[in-house]
Protein backbone atom coordinates (compact mmCIF):
# COMPACT_ATOMS: atom_id res chain seq x y z
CA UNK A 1 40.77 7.20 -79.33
CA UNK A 2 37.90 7.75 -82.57
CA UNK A 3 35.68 4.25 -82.71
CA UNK A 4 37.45 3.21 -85.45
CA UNK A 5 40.59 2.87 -83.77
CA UNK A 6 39.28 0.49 -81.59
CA UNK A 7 37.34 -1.16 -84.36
CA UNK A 8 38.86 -5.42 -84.23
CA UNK A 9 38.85 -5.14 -88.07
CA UNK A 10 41.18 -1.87 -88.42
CA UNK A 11 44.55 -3.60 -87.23
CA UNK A 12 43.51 -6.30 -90.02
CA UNK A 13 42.87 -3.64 -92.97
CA UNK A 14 46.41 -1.32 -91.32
CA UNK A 15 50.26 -1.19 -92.24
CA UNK A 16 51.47 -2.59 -95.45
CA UNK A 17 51.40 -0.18 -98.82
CA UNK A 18 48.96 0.58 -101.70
CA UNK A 19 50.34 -2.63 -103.31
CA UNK A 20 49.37 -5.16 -100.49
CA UNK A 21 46.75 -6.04 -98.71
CA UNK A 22 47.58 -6.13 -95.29
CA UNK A 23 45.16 -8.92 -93.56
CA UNK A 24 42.26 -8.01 -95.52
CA UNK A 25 41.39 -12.07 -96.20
CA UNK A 26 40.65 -12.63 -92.93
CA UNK A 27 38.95 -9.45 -92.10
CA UNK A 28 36.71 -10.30 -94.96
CA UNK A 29 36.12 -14.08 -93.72
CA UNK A 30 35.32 -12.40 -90.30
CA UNK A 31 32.64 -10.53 -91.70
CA UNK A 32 31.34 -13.08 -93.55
CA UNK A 33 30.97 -15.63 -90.74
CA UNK A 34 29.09 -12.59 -88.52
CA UNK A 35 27.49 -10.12 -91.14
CA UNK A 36 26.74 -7.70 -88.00
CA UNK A 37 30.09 -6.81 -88.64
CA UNK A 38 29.38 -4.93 -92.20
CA UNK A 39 28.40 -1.97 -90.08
CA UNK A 40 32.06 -2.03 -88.09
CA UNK A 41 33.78 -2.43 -91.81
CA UNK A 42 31.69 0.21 -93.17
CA UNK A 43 32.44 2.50 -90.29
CA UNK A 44 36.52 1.89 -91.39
CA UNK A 45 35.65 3.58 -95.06
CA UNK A 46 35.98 7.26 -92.90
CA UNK A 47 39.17 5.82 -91.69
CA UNK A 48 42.39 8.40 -91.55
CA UNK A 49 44.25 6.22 -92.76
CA UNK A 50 43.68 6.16 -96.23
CA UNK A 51 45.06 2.52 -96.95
CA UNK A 52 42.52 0.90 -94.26
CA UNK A 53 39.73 3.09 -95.68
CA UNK A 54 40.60 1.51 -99.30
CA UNK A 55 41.03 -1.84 -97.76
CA UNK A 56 37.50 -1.37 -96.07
CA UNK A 57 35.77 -0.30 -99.87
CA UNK A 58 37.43 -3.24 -101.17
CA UNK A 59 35.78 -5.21 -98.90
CA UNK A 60 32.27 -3.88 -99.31
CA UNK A 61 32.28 -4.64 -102.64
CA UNK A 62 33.73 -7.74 -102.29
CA UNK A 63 30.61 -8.40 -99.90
CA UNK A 64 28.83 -6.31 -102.06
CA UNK A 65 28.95 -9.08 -104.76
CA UNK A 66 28.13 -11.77 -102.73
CA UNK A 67 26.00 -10.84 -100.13
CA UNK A 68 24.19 -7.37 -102.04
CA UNK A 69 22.03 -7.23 -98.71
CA UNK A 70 24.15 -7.08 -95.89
CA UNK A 71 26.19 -3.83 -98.17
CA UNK A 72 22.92 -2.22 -99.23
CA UNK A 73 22.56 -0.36 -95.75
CA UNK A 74 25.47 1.39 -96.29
CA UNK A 75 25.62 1.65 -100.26
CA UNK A 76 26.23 5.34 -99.41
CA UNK A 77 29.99 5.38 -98.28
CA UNK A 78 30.08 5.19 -102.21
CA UNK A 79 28.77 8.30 -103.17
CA UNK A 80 29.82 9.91 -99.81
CA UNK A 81 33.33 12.07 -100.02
CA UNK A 82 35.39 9.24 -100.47
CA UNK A 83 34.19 9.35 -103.93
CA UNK A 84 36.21 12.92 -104.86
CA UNK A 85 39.41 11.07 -103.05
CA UNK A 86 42.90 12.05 -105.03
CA UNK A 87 43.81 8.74 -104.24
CA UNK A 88 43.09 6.25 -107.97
CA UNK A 89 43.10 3.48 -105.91
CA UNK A 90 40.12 4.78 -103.70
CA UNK A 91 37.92 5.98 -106.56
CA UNK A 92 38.60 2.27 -108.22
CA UNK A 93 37.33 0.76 -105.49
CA UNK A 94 34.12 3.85 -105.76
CA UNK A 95 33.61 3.41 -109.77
CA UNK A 96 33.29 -0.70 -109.62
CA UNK A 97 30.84 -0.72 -106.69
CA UNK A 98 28.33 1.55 -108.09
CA UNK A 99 26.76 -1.00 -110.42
CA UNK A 100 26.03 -2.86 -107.58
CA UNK A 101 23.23 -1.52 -105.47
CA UNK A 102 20.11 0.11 -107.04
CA UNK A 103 20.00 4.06 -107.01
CA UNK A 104 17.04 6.05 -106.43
CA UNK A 105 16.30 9.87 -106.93
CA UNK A 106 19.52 12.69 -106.24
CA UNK A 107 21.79 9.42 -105.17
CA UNK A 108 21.49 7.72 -108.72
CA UNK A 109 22.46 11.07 -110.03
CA UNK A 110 25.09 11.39 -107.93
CA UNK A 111 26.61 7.84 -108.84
CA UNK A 112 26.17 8.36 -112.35
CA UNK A 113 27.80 11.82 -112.04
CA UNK A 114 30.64 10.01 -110.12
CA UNK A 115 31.13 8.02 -113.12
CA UNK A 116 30.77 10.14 -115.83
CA UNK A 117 33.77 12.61 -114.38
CA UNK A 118 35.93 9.75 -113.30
CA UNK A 119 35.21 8.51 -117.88
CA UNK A 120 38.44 11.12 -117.73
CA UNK A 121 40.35 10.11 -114.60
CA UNK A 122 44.08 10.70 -115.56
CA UNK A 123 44.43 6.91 -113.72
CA UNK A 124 43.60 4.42 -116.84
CA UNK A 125 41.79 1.46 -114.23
CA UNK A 126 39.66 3.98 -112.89
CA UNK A 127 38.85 5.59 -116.47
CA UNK A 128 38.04 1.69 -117.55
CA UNK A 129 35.95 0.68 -114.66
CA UNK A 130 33.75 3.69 -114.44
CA UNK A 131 32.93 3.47 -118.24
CA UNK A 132 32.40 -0.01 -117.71
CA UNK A 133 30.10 0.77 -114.72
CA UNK A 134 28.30 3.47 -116.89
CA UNK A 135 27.53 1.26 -118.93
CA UNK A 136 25.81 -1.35 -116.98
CA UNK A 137 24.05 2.05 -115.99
CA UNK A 138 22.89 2.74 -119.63
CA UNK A 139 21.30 -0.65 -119.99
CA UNK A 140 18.42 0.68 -117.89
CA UNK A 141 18.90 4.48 -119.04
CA UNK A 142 19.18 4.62 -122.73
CA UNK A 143 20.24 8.33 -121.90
CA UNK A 144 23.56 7.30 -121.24
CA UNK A 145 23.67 5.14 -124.04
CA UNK A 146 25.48 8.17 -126.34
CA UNK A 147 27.34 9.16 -123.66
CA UNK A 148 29.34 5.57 -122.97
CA UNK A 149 29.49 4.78 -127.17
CA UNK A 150 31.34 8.29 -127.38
CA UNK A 151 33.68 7.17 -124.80
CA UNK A 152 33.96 3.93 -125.91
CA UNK A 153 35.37 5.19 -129.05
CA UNK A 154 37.68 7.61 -127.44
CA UNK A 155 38.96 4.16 -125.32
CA UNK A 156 39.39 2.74 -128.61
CA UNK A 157 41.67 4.76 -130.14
CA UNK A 158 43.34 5.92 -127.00
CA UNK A 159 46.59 3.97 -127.54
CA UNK A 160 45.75 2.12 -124.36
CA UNK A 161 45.68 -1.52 -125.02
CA UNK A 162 43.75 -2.16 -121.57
CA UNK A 163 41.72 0.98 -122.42
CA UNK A 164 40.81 -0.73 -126.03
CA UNK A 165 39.93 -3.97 -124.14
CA UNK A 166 37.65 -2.53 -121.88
CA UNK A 167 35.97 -0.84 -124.65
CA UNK A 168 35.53 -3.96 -126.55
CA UNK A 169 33.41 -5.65 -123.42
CA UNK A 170 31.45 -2.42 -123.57
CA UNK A 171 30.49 -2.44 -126.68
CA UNK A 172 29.36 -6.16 -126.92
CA UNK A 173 27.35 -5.02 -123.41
CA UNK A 174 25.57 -2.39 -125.92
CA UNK A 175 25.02 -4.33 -128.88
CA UNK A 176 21.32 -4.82 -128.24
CA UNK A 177 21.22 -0.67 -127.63
């Protein structure tokens, strides 16, 4: 039996389908009454079962937004392999992290190239939310800056209404660029 298997968070984060959340609430409010347990939830992200490995992301960033400190240990599960996963729902939970924690050296590079490719995911949240999280990544690299107004003008006459509306809240982001 593989450690996470015997993890007491994986049989909250298990069964359901990519639309629910199995007990994910209370695995979260478990981790935030003990924050030792970040490591055992990070641990879940290599799970084989892809759902609980979602689940787990979610969580991080989730925790990630809160609590930035108790995530930043293990800030790499996001650029790790999860981040090429086929499944959209994975690489959503990948693309709206990054933002998050601060980058240093070959790992920013590697979340900003993360983001960049998944500008063109075929899945329209994950297109969104990485050009959203580009974005906040421009306002410290004016680098990117051409790169995000580009796409921000392909979102914006995409035909996507959620597309257009993301690039709206971009652009205001980059007014002062």
């Amino acid at each position: 039996m593989s450690l996470n298997r015997r993890s007491a968070l994986r049989p909250l984060l298990a069964g359901g389908d990519r639309r629910s959340s199995a007990r994910s609430p209370r695995a979260l409010a478990l981790v935030a009454g003990n924050p030792s347990r970040v490591a055992e939830l990070a641990g879940l992200v290599a799970d084989d079962d892809w759902l609980v490995s979602m689940r787990a992301l979610d969580l991080l960033e989730k925790l990630a937004h809160t609590h930035p400190g108790w995530v930043e240990p293990h800030k790499r599960v996001f650029i790790g392999p999860l981040a090429d996963s086929d499944q959209w729902e994975i690489r959503l939970q990948i693309v709206r992290a990054l933002p998050l924690f601060a980058w240093r050296g070959a790992a920013r590079q590697r979340a900003i190239a993360i983001l960049k490719r998944d500008v063109d995911f075929p899945q329209t949240f994950v297109r969104a939310w990485a050009l959203d999280s580009l974005s906040i990544f421009a306002q410290q690299d004016p680098a990117l800056v051409p790169i995000v107004r580009r796409a921000v003008k392909t979102f914006e006459t995409s035909g996507s209404k959620a597309l257009a509306a993301r690039a709206k809240h971009i652009r205001a982001r980059l007014v002062h660029r």
